[in-house]
PDB file of N, CA and C in Angstrom:
ATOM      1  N   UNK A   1      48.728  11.786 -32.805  1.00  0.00           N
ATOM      2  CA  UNK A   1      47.529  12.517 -32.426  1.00  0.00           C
ATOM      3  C   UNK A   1      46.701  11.659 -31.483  1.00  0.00           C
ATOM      4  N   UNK A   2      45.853  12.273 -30.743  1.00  0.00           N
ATOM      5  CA  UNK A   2      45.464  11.270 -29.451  1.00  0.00           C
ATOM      6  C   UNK A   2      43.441  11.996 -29.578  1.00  0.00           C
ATOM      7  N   UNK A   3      43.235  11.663 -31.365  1.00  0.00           N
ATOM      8  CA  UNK A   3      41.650  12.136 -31.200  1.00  0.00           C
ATOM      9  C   UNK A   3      40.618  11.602 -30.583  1.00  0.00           C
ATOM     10  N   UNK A   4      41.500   9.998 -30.335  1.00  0.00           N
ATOM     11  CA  UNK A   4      40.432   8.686 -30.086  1.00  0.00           C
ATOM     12  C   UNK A   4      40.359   9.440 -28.460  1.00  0.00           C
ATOM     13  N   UNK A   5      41.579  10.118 -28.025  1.00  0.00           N
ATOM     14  CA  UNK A   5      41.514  10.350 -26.257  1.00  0.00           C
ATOM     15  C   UNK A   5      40.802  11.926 -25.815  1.00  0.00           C
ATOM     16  N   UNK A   6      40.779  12.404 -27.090  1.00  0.00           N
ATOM     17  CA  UNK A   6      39.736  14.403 -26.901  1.00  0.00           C
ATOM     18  C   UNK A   6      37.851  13.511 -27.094  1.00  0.00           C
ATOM     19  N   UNK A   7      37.899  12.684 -27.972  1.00  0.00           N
ATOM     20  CA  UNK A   7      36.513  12.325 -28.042  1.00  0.00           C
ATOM     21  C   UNK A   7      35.667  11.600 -26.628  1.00  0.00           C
ATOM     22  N   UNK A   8      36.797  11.003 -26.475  1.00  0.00           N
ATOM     23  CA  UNK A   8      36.221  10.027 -25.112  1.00  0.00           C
ATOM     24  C   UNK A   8      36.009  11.378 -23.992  1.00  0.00           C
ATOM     25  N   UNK A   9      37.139  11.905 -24.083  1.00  0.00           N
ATOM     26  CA  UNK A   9      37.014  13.235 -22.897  1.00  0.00           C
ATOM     27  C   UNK A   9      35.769  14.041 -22.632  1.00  0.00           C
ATOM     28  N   UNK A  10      35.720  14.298 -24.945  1.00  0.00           N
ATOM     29  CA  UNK A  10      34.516  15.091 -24.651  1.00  0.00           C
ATOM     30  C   UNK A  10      32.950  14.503 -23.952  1.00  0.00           C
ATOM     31  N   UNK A  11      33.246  13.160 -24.408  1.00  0.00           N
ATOM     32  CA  UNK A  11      32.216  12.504 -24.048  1.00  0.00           C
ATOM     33  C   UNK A  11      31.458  12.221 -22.470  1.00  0.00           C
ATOM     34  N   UNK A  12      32.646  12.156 -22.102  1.00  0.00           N
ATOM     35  CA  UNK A  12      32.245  12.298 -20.307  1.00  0.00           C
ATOM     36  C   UNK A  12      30.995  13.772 -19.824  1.00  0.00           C
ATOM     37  N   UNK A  13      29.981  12.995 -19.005  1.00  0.00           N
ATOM     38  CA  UNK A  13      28.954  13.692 -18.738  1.00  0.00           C
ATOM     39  C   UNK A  13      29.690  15.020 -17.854  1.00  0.00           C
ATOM     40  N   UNK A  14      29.166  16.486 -18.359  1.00  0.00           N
ATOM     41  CA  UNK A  14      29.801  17.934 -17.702  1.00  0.00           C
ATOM     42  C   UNK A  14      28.277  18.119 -17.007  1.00  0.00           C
ATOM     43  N   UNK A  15      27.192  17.378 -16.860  1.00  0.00           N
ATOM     44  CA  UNK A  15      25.868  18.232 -16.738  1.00  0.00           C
ATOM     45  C   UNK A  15      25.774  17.930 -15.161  1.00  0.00           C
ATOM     46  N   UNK A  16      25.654  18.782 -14.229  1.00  0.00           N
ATOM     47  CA  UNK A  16      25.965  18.657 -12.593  1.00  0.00           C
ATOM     48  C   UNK A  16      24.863  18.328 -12.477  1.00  0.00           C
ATOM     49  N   UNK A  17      23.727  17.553 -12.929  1.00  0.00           N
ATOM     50  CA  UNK A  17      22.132  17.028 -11.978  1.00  0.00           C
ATOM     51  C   UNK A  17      22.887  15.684 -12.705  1.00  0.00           C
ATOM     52  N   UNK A  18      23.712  15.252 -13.204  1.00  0.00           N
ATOM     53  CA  UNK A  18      24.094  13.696 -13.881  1.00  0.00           C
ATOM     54  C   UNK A  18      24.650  13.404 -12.449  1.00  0.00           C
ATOM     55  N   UNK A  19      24.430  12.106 -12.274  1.00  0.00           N
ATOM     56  CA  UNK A  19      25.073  11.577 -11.085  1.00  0.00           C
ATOM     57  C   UNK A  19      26.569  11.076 -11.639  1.00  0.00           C
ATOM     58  N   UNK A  20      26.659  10.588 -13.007  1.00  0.00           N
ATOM     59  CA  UNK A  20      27.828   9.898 -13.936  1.00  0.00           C
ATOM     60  C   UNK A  20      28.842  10.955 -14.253  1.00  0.00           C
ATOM     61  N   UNK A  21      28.197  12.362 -13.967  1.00  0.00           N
ATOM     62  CA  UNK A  21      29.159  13.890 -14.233  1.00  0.00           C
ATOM     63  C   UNK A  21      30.744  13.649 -13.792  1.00  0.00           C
ATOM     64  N   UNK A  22      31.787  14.151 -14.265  1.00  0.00           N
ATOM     65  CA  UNK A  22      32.553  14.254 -13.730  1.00  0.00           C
ATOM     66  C   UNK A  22      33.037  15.170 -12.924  1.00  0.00           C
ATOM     67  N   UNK A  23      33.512  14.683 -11.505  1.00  0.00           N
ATOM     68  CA  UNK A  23      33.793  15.373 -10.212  1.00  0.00           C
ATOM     69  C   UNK A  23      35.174  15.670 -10.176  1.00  0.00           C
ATOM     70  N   UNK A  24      36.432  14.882 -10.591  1.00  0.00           N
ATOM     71  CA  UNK A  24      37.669  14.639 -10.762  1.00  0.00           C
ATOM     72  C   UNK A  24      38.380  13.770 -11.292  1.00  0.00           C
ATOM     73  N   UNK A  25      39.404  14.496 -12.279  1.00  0.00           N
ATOM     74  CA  UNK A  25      39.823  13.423 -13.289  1.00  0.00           C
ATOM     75  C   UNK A  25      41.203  13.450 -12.253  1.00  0.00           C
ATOM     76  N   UNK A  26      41.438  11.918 -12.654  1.00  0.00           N
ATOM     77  CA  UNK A  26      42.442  11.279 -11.316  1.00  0.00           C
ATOM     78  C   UNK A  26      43.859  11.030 -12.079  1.00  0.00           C
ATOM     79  N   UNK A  27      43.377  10.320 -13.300  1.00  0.00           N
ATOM     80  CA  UNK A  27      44.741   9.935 -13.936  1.00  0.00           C
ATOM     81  C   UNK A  27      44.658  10.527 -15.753  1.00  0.00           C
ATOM     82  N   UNK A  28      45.690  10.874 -16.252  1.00  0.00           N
ATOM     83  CA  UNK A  28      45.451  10.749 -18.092  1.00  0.00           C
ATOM     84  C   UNK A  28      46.832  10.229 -18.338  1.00  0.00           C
ATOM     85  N   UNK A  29      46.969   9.164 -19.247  1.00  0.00           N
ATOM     86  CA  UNK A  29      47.866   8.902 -19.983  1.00  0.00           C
ATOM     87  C   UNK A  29      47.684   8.633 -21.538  1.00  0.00           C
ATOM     88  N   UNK A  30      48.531   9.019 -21.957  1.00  0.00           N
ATOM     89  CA  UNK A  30      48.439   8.536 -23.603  1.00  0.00           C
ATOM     90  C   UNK A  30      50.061   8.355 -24.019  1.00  0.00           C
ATOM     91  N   UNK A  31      49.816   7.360 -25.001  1.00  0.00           N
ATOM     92  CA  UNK A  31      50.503   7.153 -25.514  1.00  0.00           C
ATOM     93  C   UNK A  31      50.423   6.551 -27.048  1.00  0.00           C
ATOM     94  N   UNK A  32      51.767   6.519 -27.891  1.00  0.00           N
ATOM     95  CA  UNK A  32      51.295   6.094 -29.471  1.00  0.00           C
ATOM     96  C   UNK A  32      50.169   5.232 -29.705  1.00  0.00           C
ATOM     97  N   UNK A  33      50.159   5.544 -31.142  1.00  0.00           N
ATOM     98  CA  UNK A  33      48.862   5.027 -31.662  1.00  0.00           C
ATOM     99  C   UNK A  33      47.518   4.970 -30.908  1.00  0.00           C
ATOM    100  N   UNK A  34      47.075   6.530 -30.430  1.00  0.00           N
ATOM    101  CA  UNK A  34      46.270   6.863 -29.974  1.00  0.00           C
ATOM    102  C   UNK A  34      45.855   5.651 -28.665  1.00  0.00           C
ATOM    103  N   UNK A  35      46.670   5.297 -27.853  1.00  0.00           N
ATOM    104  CA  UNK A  35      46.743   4.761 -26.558  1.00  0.00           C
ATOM    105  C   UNK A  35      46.451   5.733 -25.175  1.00  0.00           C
ATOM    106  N   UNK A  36      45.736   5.443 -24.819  1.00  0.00           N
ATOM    107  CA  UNK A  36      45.332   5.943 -23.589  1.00  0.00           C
ATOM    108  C   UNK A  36      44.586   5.332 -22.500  1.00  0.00           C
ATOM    109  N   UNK A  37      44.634   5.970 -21.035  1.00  0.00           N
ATOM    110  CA  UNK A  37      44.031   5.540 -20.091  1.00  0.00           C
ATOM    111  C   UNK A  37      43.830   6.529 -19.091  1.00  0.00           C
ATOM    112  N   UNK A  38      42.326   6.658 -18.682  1.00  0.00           N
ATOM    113  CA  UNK A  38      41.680   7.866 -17.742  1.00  0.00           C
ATOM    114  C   UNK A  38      40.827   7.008 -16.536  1.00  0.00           C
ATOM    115  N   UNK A  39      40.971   7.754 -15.571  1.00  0.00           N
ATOM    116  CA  UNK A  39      40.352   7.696 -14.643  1.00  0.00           C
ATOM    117  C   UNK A  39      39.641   8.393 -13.786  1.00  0.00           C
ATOM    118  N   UNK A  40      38.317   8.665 -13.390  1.00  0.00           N
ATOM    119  CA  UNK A  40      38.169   9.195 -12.928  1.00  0.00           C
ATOM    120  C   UNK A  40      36.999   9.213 -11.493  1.00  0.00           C
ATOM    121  N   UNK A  41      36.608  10.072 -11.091  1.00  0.00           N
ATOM    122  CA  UNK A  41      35.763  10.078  -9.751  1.00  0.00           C
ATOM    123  C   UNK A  41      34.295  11.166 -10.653  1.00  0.00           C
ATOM    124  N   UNK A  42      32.914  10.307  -9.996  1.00  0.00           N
ATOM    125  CA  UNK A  42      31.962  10.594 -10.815  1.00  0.00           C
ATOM    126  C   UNK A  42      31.435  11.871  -9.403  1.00  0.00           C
ATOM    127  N   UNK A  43      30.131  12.310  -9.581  1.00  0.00           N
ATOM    128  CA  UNK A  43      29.828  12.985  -8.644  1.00  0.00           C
ATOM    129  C   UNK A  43      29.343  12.149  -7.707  1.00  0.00           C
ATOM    130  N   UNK A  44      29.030  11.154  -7.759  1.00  0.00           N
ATOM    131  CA  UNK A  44      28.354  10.083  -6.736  1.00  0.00           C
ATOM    132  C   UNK A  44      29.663   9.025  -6.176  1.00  0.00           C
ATOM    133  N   UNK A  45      30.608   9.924  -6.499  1.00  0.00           N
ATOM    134  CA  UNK A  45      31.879   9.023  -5.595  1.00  0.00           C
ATOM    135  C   UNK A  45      32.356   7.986  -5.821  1.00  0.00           C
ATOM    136  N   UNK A  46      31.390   7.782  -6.954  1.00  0.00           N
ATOM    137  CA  UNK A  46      32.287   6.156  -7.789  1.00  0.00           C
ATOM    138  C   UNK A  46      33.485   6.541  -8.626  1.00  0.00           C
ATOM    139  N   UNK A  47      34.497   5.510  -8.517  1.00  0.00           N
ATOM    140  CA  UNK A  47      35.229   5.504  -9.798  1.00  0.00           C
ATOM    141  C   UNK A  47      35.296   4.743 -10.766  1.00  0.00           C
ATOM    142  N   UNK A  48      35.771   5.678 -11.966  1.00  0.00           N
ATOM    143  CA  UNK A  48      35.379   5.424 -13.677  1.00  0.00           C
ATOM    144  C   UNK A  48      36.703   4.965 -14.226  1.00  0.00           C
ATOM    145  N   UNK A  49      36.857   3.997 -14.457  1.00  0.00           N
ATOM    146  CA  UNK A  49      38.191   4.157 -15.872  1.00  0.00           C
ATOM    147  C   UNK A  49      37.984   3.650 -17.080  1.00  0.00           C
ATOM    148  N   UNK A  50      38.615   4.016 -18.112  1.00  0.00           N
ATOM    149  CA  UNK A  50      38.674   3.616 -19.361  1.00  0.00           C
ATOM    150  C   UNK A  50      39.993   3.762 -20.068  1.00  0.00           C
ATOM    151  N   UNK A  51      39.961   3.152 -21.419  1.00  0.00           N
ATOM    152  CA  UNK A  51      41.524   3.115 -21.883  1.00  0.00           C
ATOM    153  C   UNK A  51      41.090   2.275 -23.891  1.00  0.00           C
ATOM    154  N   UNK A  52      42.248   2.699 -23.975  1.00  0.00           N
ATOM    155  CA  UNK A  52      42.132   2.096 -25.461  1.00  0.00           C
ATOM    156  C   UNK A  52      43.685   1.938 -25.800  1.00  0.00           C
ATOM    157  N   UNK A  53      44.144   0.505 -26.467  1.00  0.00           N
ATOM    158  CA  UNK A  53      45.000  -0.164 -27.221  1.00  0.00           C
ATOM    159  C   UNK A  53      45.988  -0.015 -25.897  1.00  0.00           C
ATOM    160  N   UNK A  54      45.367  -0.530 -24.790  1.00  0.00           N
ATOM    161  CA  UNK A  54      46.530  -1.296 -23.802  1.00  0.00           C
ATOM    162  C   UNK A  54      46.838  -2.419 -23.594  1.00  0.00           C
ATOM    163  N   UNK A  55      48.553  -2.469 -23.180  1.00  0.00           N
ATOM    164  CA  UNK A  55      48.795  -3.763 -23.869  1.00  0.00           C
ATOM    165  C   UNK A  55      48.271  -4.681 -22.902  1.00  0.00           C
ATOM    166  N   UNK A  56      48.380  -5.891 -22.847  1.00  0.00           N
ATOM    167  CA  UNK A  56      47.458  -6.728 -22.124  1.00  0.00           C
ATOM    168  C   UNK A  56      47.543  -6.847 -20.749  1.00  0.00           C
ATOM    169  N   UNK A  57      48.841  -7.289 -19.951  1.00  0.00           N
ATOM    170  CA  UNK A  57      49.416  -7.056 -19.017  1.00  0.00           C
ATOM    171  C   UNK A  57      48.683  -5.878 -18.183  1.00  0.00           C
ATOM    172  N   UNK A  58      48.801  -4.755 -18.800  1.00  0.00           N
ATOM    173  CA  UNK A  58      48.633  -3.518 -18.096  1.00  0.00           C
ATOM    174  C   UNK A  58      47.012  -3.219 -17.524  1.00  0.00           C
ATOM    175  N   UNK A  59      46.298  -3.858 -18.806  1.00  0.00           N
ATOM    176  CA  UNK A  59      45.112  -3.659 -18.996  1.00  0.00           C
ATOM    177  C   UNK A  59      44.172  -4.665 -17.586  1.00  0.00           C
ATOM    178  N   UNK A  60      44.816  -6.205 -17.747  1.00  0.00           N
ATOM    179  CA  UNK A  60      44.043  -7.200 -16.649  1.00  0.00           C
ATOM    180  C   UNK A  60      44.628  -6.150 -15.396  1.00  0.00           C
ATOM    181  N   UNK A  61      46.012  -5.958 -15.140  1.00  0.00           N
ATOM    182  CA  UNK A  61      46.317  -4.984 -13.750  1.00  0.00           C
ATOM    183  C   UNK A  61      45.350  -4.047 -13.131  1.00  0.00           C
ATOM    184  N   UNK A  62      45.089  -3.210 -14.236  1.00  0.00           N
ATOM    185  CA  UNK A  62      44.020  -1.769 -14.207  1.00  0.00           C
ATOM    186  C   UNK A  62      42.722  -2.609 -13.851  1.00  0.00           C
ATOM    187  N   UNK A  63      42.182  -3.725 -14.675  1.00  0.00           N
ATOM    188  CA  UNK A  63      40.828  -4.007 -14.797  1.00  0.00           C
ATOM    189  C   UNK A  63      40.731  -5.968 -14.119  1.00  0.00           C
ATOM    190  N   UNK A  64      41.276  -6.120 -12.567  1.00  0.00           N
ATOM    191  CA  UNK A  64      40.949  -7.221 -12.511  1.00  0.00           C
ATOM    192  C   UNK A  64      39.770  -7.585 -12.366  1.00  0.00           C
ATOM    193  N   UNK A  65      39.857  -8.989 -12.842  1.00  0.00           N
ATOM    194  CA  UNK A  65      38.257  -9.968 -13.251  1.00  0.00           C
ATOM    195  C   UNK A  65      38.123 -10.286 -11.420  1.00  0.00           C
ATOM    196  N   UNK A  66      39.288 -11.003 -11.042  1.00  0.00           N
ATOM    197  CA  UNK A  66      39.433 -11.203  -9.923  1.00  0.00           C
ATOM    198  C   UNK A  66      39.762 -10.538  -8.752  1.00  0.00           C
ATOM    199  N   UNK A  67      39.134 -10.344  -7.204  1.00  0.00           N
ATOM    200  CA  UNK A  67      40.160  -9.190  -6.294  1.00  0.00           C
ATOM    201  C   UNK A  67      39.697  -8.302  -6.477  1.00  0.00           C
ATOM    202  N   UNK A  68      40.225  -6.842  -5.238  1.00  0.00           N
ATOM    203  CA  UNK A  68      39.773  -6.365  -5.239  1.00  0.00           C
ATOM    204  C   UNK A  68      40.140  -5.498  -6.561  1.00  0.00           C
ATOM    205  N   UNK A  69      39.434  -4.163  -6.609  1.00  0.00           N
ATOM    206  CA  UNK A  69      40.151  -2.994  -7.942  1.00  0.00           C
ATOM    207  C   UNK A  69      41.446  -2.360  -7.217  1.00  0.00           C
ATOM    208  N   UNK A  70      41.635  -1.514  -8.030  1.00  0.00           N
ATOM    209  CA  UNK A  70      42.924  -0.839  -7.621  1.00  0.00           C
ATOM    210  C   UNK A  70      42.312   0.317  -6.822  1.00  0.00           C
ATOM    211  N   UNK A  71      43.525   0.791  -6.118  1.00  0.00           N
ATOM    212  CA  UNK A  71      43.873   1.673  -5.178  1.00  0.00           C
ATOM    213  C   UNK A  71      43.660   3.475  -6.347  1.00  0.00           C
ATOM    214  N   UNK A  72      42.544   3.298  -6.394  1.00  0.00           N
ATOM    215  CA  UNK A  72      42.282   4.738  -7.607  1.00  0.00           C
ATOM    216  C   UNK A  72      42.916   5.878  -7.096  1.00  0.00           C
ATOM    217  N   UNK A  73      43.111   6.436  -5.814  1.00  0.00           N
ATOM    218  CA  UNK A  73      43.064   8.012  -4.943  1.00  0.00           C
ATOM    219  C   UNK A  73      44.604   8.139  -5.416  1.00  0.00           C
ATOM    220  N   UNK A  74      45.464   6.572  -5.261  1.00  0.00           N
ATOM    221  CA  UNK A  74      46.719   6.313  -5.186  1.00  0.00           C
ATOM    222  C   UNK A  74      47.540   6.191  -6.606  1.00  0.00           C
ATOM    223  N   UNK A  75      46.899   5.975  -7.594  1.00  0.00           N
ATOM    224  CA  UNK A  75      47.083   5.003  -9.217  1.00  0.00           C
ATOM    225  C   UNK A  75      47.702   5.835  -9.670  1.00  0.00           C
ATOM    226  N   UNK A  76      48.934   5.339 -10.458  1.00  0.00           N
ATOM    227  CA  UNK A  76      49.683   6.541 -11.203  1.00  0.00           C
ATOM    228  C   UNK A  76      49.891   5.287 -12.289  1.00  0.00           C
ATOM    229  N   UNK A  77      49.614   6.048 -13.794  1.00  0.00           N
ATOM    230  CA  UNK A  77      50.008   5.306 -15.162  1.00  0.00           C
ATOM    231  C   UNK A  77      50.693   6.017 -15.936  1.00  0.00           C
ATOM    232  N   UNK A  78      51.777   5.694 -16.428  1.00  0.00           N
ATOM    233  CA  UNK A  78      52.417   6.432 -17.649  1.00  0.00           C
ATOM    234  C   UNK A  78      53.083   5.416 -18.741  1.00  0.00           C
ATOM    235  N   UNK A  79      53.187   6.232 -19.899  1.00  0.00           N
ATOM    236  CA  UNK A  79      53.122   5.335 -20.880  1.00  0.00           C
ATOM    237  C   UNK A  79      55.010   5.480 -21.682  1.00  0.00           C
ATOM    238  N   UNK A  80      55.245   4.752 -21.992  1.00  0.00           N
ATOM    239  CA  UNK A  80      56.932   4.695 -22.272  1.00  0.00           C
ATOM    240  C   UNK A  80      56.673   4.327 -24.230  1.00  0.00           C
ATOM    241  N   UNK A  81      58.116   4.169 -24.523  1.00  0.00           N
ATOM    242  CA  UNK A  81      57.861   3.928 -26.091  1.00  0.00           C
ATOM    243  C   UNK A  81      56.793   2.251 -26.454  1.00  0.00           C
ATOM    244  N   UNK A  82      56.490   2.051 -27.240  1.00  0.00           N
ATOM    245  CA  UNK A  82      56.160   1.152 -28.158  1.00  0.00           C
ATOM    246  C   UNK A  82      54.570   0.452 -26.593  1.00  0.00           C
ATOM    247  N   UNK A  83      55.227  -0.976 -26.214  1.00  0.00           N
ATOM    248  CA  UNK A  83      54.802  -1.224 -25.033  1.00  0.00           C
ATOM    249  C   UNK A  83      55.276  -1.056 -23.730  1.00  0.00           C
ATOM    250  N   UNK A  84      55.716  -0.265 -23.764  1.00  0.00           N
ATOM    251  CA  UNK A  84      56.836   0.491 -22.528  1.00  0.00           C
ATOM    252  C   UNK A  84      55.828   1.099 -21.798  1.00  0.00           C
ATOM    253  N   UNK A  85      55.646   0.461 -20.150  1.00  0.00           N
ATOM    254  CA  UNK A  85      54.332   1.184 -19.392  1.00  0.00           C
ATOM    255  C   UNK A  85      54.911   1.207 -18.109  1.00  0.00           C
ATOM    256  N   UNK A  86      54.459   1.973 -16.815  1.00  0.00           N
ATOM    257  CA  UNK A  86      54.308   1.897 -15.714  1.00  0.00           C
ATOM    258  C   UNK A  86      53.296   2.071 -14.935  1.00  0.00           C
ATOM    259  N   UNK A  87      53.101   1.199 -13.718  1.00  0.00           N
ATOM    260  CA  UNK A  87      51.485   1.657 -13.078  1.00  0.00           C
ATOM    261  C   UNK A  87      51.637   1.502 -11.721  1.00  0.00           C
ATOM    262  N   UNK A  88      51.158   2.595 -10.713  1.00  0.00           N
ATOM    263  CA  UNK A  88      51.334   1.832  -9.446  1.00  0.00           C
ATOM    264  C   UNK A  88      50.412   2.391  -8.751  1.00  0.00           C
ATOM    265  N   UNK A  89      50.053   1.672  -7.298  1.00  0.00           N
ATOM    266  CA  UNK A  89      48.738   2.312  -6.959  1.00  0.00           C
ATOM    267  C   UNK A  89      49.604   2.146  -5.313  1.00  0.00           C
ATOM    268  N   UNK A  90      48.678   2.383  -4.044  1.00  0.00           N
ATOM    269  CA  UNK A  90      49.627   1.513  -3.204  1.00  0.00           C
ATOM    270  C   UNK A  90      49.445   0.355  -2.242  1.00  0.00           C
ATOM    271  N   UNK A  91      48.810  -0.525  -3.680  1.00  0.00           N
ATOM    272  CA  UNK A  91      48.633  -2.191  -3.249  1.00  0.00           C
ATOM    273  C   UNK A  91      49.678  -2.989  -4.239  1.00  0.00           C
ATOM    274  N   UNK A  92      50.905  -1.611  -5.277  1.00  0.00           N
ATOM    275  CA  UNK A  92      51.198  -2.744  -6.205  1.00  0.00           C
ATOM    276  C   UNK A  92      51.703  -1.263  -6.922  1.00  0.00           C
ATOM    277  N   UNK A  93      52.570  -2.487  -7.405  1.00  0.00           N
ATOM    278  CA  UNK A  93      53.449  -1.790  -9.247  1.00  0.00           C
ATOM    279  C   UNK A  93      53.671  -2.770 -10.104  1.00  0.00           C
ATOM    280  N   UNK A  94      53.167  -2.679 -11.205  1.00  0.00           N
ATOM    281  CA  UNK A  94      53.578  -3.302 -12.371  1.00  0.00           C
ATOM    282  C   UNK A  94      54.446  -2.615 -13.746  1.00  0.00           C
ATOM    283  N   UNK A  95      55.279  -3.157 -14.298  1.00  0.00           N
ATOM    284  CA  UNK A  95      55.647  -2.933 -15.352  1.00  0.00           C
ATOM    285  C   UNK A  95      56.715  -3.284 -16.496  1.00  0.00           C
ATOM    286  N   UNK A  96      56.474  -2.590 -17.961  1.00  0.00           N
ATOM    287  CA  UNK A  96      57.046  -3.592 -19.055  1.00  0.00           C
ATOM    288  C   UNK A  96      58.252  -2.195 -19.769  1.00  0.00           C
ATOM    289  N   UNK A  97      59.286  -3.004 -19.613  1.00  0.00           N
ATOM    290  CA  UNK A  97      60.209  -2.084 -20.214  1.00  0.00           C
ATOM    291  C   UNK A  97      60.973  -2.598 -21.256  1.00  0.00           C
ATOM    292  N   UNK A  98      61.288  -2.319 -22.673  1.00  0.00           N
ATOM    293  CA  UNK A  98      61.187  -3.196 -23.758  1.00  0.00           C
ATOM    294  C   UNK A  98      63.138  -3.300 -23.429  1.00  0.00           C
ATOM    295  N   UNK A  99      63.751  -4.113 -24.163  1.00  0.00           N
ATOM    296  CA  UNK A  99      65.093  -4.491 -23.918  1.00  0.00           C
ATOM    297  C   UNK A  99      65.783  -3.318 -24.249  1.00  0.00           C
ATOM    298  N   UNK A 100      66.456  -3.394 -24.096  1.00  0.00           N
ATOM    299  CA  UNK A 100      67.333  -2.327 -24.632  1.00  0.00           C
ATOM    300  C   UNK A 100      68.629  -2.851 -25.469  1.00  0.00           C
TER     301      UNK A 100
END
């Protein structure tokens, strides 16, 4: 079940005088144990992301401390079994594919 990812959803501002409103949701992924990651474009043209129980790797990629951010218009995330991820924007791809 992905309630931790309907709450956050609901939570995003719908009220059109909010500048923080949402204009366009860009990316959704989820995955087990209520894992997810959204992105989106506010009405003031910024972009938003958030995420919960990503694995680490994926997470510094999405959210560098350092450099610029990612390529948002471009960003594609999807989520595979256990820590099984892919992400790519088009400054970059990262990803973890468990052994087989």
């Amino acid at each position: 079940s992905s309630i931790r990812l309907y709450k956050r959803l609901d939570a995003l501002s719908s009220n059109p005088n909010d500048p923080e409103c949402v204009d366009e949701v860009l990316v959704v992924a989820f995955g087990a144990f209520e894992k997810y990651y959204i992105c989106w474009r506010n009405r003031a043209g910024q972009y938003r992301q958030d995420g919960y129980g990503l694995p680490e790797r994926l997470r510094s990629w999405l959210f560098p401390v350092d450099g610029p951010p990612r390529d948002y218009a471009t960003l594609q995330v999807v989520f595979g079994r256990g820590d099984e991820f892919f992400a790519s924007d088009r400054n970059g791809k990262i990803e973890n594919k468990d052994p087989q």
